[in-house]
PDB file of N, CA and C in Angstrom:
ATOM      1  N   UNK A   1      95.332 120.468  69.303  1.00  0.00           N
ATOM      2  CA  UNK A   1      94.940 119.294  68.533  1.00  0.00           C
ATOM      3  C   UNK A   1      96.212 118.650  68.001  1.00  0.00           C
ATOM      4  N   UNK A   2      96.229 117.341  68.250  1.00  0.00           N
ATOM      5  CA  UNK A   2      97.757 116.916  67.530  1.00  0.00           C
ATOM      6  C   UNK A   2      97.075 115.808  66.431  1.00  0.00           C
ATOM      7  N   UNK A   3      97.478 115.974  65.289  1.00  0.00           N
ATOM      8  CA  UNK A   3      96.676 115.301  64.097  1.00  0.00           C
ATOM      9  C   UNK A   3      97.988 114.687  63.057  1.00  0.00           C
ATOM     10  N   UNK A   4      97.571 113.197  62.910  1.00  0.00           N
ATOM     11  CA  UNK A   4      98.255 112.497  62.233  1.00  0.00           C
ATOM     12  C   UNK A   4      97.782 111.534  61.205  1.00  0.00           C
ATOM     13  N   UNK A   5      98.706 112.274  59.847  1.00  0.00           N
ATOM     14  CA  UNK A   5      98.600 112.056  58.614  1.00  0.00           C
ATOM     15  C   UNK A   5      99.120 111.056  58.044  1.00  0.00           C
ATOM     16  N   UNK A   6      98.665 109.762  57.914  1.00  0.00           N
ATOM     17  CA  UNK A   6      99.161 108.481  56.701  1.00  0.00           C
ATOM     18  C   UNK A   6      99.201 108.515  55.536  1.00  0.00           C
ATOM     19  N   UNK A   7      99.839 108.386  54.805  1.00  0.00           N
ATOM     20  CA  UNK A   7      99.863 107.856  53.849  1.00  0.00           C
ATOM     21  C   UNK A   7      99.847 106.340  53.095  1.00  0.00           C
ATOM     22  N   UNK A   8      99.010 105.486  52.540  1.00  0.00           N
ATOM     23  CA  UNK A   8      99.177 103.896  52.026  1.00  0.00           C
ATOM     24  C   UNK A   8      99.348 103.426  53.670  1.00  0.00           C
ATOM     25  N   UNK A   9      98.978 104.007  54.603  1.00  0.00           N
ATOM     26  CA  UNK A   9      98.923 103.355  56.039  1.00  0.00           C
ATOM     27  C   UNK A   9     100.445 103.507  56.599  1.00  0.00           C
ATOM     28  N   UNK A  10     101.160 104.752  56.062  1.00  0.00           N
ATOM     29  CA  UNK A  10     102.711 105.108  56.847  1.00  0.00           C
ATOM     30  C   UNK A  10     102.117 106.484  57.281  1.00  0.00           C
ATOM     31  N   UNK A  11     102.504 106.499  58.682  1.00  0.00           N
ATOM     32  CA  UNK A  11     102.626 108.139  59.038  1.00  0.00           C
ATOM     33  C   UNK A  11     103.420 108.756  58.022  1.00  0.00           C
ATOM     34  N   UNK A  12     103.305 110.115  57.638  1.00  0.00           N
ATOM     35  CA  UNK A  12     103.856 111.092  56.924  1.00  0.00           C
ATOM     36  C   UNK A  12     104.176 112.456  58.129  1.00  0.00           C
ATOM     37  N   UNK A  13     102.864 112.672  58.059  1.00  0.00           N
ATOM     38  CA  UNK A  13     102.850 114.427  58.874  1.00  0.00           C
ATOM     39  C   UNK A  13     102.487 114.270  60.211  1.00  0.00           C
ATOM     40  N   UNK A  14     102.842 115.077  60.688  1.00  0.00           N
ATOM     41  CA  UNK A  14     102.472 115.058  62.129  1.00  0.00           C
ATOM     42  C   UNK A  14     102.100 116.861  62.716  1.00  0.00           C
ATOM     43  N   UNK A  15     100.847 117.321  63.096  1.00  0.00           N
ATOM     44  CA  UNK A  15     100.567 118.461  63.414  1.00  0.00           C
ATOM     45  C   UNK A  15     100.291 118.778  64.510  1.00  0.00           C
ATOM     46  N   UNK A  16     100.603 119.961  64.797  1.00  0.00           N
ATOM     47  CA  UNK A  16     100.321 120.557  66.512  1.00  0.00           C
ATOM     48  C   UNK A  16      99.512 121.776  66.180  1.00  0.00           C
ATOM     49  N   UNK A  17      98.018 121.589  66.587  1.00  0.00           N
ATOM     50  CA  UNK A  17      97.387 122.540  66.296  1.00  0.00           C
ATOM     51  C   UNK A  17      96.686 123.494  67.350  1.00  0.00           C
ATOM     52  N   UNK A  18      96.628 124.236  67.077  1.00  0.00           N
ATOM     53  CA  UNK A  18      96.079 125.525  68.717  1.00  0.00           C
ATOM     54  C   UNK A  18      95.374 126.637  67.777  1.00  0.00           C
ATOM     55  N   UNK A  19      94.098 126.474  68.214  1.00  0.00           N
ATOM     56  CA  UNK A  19      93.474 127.103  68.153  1.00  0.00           C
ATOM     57  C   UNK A  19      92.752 128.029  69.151  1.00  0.00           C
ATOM     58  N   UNK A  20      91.906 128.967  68.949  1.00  0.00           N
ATOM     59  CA  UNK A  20      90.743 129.763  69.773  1.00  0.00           C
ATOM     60  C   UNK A  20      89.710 128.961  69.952  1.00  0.00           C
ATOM     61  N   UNK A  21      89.211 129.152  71.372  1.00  0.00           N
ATOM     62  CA  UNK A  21      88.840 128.115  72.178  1.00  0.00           C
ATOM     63  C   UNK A  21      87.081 128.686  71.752  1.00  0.00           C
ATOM     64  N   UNK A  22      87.594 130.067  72.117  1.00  0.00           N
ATOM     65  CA  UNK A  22      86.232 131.112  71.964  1.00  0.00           C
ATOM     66  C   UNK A  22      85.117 130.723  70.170  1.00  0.00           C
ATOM     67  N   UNK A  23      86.400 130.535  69.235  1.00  0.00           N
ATOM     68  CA  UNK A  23      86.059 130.378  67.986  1.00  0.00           C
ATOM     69  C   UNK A  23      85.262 129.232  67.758  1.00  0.00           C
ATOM     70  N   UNK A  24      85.699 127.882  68.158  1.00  0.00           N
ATOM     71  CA  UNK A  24      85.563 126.477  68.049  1.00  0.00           C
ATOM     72  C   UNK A  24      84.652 125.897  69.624  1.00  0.00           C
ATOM     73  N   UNK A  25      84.135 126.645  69.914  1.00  0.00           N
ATOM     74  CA  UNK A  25      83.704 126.327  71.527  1.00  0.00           C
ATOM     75  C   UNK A  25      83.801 124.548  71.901  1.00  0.00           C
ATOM     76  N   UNK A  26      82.386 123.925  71.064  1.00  0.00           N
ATOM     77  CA  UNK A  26      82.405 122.685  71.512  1.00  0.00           C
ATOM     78  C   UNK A  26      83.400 121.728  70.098  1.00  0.00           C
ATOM     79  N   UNK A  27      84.452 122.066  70.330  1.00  0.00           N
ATOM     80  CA  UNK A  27      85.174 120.944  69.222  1.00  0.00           C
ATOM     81  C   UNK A  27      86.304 120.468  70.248  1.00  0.00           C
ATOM     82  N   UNK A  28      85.858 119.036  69.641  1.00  0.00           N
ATOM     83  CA  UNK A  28      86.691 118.165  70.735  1.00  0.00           C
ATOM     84  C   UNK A  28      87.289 116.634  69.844  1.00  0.00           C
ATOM     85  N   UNK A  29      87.906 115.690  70.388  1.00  0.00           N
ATOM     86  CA  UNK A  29      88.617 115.138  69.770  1.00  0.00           C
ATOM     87  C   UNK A  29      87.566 114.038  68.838  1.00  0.00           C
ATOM     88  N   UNK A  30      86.434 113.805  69.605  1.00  0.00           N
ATOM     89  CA  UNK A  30      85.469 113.303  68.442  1.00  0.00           C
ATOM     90  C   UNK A  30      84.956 113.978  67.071  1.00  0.00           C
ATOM     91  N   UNK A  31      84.588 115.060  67.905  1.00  0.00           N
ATOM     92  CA  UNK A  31      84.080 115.807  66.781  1.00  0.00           C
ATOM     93  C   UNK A  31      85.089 115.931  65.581  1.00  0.00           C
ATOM     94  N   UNK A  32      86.501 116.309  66.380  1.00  0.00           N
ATOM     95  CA  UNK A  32      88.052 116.288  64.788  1.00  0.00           C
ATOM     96  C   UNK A  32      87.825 115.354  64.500  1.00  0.00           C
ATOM     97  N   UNK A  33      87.604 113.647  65.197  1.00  0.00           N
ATOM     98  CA  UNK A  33      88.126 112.639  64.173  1.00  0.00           C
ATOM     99  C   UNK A  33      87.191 112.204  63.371  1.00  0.00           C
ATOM    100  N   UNK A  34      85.224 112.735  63.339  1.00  0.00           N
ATOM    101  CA  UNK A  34      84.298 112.325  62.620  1.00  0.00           C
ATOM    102  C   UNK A  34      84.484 113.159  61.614  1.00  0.00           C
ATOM    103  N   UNK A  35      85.110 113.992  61.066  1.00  0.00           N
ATOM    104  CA  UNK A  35      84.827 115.087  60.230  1.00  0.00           C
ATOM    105  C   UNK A  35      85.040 114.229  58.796  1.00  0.00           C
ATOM    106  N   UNK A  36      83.959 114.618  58.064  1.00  0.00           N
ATOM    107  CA  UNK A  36      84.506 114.236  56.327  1.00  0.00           C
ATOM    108  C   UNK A  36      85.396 114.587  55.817  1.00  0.00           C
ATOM    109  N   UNK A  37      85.408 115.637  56.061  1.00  0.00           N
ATOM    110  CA  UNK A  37      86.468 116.157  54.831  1.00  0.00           C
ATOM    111  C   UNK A  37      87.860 116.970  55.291  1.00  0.00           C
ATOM    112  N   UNK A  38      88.246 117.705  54.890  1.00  0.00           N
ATOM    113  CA  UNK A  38      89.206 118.613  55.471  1.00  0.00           C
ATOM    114  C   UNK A  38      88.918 119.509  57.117  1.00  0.00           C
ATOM    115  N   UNK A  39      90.165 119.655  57.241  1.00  0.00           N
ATOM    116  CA  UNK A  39      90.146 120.548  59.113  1.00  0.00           C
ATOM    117  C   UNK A  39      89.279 121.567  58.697  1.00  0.00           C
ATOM    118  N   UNK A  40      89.924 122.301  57.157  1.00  0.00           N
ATOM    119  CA  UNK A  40      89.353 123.369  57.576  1.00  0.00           C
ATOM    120  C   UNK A  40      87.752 123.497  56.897  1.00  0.00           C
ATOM    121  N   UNK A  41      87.391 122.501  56.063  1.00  0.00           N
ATOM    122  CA  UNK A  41      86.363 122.169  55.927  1.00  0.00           C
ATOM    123  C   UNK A  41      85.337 121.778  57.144  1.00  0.00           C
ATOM    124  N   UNK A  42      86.062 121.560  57.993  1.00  0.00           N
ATOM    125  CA  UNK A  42      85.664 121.453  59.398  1.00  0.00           C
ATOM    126  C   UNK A  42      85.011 123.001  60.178  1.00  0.00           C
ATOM    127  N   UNK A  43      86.349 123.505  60.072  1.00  0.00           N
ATOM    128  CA  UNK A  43      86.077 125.139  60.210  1.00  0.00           C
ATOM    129  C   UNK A  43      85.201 125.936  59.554  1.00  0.00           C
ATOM    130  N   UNK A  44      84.903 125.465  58.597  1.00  0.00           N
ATOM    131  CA  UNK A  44      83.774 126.264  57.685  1.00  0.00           C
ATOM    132  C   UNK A  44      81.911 125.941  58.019  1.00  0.00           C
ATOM    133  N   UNK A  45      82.625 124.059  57.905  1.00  0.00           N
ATOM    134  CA  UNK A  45      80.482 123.890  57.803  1.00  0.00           C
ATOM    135  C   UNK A  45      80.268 123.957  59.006  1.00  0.00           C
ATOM    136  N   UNK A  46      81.001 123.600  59.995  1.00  0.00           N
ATOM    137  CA  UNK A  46      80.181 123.837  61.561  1.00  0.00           C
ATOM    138  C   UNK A  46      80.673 125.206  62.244  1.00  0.00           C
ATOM    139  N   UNK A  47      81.640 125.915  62.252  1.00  0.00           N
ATOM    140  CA  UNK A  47      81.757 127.247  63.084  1.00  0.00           C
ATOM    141  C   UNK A  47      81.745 128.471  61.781  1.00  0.00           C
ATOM    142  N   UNK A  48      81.394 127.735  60.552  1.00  0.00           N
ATOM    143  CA  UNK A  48      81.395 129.557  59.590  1.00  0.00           C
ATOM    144  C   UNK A  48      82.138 130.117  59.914  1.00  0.00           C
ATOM    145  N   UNK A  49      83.790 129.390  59.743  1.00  0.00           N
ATOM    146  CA  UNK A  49      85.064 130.338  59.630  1.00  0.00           C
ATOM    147  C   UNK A  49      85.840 129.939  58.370  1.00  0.00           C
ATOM    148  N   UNK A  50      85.889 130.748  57.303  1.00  0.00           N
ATOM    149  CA  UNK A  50      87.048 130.356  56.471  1.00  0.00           C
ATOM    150  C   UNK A  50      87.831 130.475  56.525  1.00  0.00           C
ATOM    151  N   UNK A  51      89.107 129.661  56.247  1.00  0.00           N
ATOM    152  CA  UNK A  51      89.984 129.776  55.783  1.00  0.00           C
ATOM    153  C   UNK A  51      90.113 130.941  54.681  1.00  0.00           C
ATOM    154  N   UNK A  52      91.339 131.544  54.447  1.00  0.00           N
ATOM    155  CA  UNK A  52      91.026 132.680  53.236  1.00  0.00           C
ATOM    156  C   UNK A  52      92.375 132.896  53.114  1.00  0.00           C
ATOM    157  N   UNK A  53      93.380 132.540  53.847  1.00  0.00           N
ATOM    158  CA  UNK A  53      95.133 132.508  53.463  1.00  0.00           C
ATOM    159  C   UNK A  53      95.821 131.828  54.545  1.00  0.00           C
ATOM    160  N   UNK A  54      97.015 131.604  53.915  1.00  0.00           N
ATOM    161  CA  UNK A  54      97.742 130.663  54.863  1.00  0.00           C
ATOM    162  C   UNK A  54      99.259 130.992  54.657  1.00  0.00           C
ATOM    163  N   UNK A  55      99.707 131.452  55.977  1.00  0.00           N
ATOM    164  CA  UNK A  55     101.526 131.714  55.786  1.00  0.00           C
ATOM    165  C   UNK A  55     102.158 130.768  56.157  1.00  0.00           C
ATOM    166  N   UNK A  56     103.330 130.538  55.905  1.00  0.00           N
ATOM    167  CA  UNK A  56     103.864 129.229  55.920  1.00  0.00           C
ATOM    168  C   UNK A  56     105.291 129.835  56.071  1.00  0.00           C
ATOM    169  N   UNK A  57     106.356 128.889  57.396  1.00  0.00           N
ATOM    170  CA  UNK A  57     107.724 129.172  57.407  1.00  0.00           C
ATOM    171  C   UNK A  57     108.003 127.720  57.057  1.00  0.00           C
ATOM    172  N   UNK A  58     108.827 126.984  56.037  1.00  0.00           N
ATOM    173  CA  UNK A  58     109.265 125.985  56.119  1.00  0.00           C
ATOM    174  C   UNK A  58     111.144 125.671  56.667  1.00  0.00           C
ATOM    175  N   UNK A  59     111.583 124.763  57.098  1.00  0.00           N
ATOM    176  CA  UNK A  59     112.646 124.833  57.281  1.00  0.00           C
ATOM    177  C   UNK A  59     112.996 122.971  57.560  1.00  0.00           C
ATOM    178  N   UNK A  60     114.037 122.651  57.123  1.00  0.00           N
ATOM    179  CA  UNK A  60     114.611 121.520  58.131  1.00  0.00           C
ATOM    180  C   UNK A  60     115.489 121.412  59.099  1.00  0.00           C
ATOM    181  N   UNK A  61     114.806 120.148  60.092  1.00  0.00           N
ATOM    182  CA  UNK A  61     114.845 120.486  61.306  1.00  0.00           C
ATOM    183  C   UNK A  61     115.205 118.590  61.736  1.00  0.00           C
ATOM    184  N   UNK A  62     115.506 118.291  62.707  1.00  0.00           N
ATOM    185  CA  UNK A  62     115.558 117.150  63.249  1.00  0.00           C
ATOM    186  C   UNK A  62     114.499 117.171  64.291  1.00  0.00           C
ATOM    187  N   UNK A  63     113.265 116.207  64.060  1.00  0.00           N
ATOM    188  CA  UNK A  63     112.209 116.370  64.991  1.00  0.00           C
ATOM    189  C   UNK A  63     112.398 115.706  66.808  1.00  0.00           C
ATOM    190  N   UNK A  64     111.891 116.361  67.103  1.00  0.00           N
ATOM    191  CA  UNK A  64     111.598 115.872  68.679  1.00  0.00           C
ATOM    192  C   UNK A  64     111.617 114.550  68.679  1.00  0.00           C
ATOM    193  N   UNK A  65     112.211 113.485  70.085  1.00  0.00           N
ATOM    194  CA  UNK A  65     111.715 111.935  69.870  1.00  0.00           C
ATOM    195  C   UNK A  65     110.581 111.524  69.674  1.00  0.00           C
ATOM    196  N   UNK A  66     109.752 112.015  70.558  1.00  0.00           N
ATOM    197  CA  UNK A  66     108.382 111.639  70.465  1.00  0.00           C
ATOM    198  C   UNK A  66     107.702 111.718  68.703  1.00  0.00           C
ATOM    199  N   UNK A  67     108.164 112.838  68.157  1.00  0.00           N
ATOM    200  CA  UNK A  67     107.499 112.785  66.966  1.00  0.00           C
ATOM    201  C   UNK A  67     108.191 112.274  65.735  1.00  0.00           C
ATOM    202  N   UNK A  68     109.614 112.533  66.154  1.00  0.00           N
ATOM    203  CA  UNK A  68     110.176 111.257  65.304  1.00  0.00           C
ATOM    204  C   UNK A  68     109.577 109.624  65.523  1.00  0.00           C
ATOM    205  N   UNK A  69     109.192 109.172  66.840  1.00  0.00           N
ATOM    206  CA  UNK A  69     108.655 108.201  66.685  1.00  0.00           C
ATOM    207  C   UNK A  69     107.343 107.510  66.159  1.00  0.00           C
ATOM    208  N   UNK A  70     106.488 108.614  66.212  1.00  0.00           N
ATOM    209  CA  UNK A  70     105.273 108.582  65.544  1.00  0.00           C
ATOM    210  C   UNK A  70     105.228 108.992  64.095  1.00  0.00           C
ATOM    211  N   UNK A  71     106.767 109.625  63.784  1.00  0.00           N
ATOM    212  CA  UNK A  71     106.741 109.171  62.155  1.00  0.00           C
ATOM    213  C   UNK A  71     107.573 108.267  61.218  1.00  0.00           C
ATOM    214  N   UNK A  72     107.913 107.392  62.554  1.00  0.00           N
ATOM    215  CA  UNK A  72     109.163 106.183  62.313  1.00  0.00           C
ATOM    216  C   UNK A  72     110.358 106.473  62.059  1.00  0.00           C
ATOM    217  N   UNK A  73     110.894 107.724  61.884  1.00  0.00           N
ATOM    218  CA  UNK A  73     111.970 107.908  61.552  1.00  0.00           C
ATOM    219  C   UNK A  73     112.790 107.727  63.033  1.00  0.00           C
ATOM    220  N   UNK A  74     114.447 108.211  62.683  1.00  0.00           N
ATOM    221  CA  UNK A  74     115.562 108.114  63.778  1.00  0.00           C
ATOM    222  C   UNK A  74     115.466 110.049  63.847  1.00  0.00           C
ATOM    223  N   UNK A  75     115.700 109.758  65.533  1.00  0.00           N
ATOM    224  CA  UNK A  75     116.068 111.375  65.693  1.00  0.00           C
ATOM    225  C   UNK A  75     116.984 112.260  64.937  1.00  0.00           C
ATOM    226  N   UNK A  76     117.597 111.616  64.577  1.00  0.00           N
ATOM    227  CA  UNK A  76     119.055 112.350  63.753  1.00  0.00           C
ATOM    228  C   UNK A  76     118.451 112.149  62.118  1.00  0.00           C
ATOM    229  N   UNK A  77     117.340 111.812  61.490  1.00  0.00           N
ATOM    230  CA  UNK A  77     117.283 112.162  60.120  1.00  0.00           C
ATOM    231  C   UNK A  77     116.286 113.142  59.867  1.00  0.00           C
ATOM    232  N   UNK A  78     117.008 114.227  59.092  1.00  0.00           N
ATOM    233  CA  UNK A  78     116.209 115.334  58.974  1.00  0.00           C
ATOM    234  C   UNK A  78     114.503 115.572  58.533  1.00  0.00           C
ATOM    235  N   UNK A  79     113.817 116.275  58.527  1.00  0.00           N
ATOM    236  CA  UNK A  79     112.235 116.266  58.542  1.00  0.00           C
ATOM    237  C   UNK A  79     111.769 117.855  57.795  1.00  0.00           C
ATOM    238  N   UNK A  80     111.009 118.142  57.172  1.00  0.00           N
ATOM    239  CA  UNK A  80     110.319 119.392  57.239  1.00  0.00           C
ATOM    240  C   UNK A  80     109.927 119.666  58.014  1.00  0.00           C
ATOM    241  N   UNK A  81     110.268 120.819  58.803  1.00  0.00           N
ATOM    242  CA  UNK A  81     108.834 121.436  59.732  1.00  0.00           C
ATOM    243  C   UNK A  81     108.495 122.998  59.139  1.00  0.00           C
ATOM    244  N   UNK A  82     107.124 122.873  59.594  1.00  0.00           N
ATOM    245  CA  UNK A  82     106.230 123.797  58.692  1.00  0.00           C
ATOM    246  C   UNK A  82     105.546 124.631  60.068  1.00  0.00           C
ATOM    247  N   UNK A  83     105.819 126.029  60.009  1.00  0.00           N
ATOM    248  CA  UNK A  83     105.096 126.689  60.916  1.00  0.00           C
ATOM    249  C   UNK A  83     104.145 127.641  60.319  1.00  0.00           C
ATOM    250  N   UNK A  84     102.389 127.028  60.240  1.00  0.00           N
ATOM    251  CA  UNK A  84     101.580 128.075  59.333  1.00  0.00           C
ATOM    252  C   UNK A  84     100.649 128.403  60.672  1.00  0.00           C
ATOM    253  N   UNK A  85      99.942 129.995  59.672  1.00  0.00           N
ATOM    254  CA  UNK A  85      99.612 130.283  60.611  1.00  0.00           C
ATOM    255  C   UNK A  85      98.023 130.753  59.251  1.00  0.00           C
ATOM    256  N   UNK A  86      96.938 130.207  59.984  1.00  0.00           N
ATOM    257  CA  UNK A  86      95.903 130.804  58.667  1.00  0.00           C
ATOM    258  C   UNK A  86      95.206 131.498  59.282  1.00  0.00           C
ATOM    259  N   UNK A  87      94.446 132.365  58.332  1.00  0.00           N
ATOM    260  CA  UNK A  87      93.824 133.414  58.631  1.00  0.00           C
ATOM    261  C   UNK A  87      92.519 132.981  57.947  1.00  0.00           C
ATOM    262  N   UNK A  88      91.543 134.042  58.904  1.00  0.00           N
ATOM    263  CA  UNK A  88      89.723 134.207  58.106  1.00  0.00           C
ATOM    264  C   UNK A  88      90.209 135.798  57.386  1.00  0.00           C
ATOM    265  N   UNK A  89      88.775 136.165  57.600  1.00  0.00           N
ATOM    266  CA  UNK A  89      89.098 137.359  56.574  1.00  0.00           C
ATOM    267  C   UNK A  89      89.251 138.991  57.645  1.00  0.00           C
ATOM    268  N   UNK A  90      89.763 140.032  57.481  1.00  0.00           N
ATOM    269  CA  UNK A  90      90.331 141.270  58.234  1.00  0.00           C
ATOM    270  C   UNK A  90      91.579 140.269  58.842  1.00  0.00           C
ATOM    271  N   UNK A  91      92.199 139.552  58.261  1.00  0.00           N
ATOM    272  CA  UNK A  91      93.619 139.207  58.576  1.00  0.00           C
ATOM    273  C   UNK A  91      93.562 138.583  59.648  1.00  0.00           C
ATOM    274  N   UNK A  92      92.212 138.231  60.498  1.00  0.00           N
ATOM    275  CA  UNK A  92      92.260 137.557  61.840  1.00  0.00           C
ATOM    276  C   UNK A  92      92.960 136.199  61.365  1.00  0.00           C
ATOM    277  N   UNK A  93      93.814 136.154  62.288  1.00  0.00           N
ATOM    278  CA  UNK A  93      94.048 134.419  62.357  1.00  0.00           C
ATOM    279  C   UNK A  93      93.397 133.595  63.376  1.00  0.00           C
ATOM    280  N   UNK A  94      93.214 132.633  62.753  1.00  0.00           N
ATOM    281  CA  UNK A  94      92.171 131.213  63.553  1.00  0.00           C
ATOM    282  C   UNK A  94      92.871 129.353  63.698  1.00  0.00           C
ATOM    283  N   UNK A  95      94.045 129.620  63.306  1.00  0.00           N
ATOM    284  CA  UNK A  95      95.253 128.343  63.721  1.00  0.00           C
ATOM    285  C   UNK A  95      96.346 128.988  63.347  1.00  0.00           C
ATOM    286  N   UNK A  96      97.261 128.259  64.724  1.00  0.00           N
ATOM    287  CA  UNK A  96      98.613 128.178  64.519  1.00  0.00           C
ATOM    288  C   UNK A  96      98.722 126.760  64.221  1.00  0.00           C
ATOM    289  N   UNK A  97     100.000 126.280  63.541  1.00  0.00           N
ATOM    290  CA  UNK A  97     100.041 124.980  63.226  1.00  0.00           C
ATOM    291  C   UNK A  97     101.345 124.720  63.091  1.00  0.00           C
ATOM    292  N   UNK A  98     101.817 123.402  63.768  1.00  0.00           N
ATOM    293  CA  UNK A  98     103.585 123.393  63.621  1.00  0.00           C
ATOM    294  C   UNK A  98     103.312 121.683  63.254  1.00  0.00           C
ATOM    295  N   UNK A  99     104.073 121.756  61.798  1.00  0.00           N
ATOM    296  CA  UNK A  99     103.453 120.535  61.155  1.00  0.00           C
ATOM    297  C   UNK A  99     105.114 120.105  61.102  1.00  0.00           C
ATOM    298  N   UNK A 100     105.590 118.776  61.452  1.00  0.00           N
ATOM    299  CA  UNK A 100     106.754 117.708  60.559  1.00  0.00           C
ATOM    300  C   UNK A 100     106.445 117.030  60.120  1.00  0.00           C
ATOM    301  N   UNK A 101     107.297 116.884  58.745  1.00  0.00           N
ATOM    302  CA  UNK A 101     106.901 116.021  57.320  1.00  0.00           C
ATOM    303  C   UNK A 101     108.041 115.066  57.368  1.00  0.00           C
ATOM    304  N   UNK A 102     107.669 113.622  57.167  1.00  0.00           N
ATOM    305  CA  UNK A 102     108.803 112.652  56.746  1.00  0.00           C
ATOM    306  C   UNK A 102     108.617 112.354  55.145  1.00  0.00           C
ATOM    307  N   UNK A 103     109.947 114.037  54.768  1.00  0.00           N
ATOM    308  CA  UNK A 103     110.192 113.154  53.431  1.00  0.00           C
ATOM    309  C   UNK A 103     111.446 112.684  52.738  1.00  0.00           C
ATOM    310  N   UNK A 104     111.012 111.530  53.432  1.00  0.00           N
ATOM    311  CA  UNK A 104     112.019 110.048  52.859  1.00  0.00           C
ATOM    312  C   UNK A 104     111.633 110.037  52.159  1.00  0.00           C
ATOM    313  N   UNK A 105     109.533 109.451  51.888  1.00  0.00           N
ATOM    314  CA  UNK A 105     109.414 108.711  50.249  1.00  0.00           C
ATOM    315  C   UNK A 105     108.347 109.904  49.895  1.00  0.00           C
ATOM    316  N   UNK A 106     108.526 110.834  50.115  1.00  0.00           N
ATOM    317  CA  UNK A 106     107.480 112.173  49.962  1.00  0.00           C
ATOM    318  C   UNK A 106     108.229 113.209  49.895  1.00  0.00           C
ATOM    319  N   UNK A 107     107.362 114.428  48.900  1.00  0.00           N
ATOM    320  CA  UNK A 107     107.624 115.454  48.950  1.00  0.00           C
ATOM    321  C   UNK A 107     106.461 116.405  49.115  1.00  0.00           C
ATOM    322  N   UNK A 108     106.272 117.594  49.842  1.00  0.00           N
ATOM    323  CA  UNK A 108     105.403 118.378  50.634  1.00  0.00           C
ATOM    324  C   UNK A 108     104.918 119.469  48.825  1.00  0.00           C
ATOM    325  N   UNK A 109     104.078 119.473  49.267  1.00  0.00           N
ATOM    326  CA  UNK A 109     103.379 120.470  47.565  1.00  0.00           C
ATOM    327  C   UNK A 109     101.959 121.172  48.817  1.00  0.00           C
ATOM    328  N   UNK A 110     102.200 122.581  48.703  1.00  0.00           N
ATOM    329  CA  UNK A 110     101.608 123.697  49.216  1.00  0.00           C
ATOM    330  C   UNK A 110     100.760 124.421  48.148  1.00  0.00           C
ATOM    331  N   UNK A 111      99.191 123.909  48.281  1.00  0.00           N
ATOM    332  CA  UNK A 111      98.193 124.458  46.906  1.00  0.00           C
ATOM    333  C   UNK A 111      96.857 124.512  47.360  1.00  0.00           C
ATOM    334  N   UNK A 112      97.208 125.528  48.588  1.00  0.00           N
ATOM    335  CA  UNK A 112      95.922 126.001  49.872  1.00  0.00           C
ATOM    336  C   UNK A 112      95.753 127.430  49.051  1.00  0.00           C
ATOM    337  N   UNK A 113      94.567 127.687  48.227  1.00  0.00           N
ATOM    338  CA  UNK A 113      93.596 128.964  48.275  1.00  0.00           C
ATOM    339  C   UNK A 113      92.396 129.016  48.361  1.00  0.00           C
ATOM    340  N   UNK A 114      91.980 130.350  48.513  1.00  0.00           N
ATOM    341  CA  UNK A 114      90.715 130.859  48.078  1.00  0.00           C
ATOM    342  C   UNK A 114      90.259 132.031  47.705  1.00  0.00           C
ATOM    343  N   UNK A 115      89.315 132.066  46.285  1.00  0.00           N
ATOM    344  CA  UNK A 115      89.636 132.850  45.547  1.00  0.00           C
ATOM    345  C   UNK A 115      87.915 133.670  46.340  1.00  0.00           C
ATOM    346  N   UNK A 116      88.542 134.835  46.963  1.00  0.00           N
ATOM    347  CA  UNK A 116      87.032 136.067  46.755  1.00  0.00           C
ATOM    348  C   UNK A 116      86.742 137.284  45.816  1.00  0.00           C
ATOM    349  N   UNK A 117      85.624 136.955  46.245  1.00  0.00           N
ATOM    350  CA  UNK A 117      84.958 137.652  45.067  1.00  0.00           C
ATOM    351  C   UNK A 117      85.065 139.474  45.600  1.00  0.00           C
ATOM    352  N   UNK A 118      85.994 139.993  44.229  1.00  0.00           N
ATOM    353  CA  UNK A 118      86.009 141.374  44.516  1.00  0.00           C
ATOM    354  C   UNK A 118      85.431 142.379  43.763  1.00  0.00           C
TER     355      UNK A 118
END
């Protein structure tokens, strides 16, 4: 899934998402772009998978052309890239995700939980 994030109508993020095919059977690019609310709100009301943690490598990086161009920037100005990987619950994971952030007029704030009941 490659999914792109505006902001005030500017690209910001740009994601590369891969998932289990087995997990998500019929999800396809309509079905991602009708969704209300969040991906993984996505993941929850139609395939009953939560989300339940999320690891995250951040680093800067100079993005690829292609995705420097789809986030307006020049190849040579630096970007966040974010490699998460989330999990349901017994630690299975259910996305990999390799996200670049243009922050020129942004800064990235990471405030993904969920709290179970123990």
């Amino acid at each position: 899934i490659q999914n792109l994030l505006k902001l005030s109508g500017k690209p910001v993020i740009f994601d590369e998402i891969s998932i289990p095919a087995a997990l998500f059977p019929d999800l396809n690019a309509d079905i991602f772009g009708r969704r209300e609310g969040t991906i993984y709100g996505l993941y929850q009301a139609r395939y009953d998978i939560n989300v339940i943690r999320i690891k995250e490598h951040l680093s800067a990086d100079h993005p690829p052309a292609p995705v420097a161009a789809l986030l307006g920037m020049r190849v040579t100005a630096p970007a966040l890239m974010i490699r998460r990987v989330a999990y349901t619950y017994n630690d299975t994971p259910v996305e990999h995700r390799v996200s670049w952030v243009n922050t020129e007029n942004h800064e990235y704030l990471s405030d993904l939980w969920k709290n179970e009941a123990r």
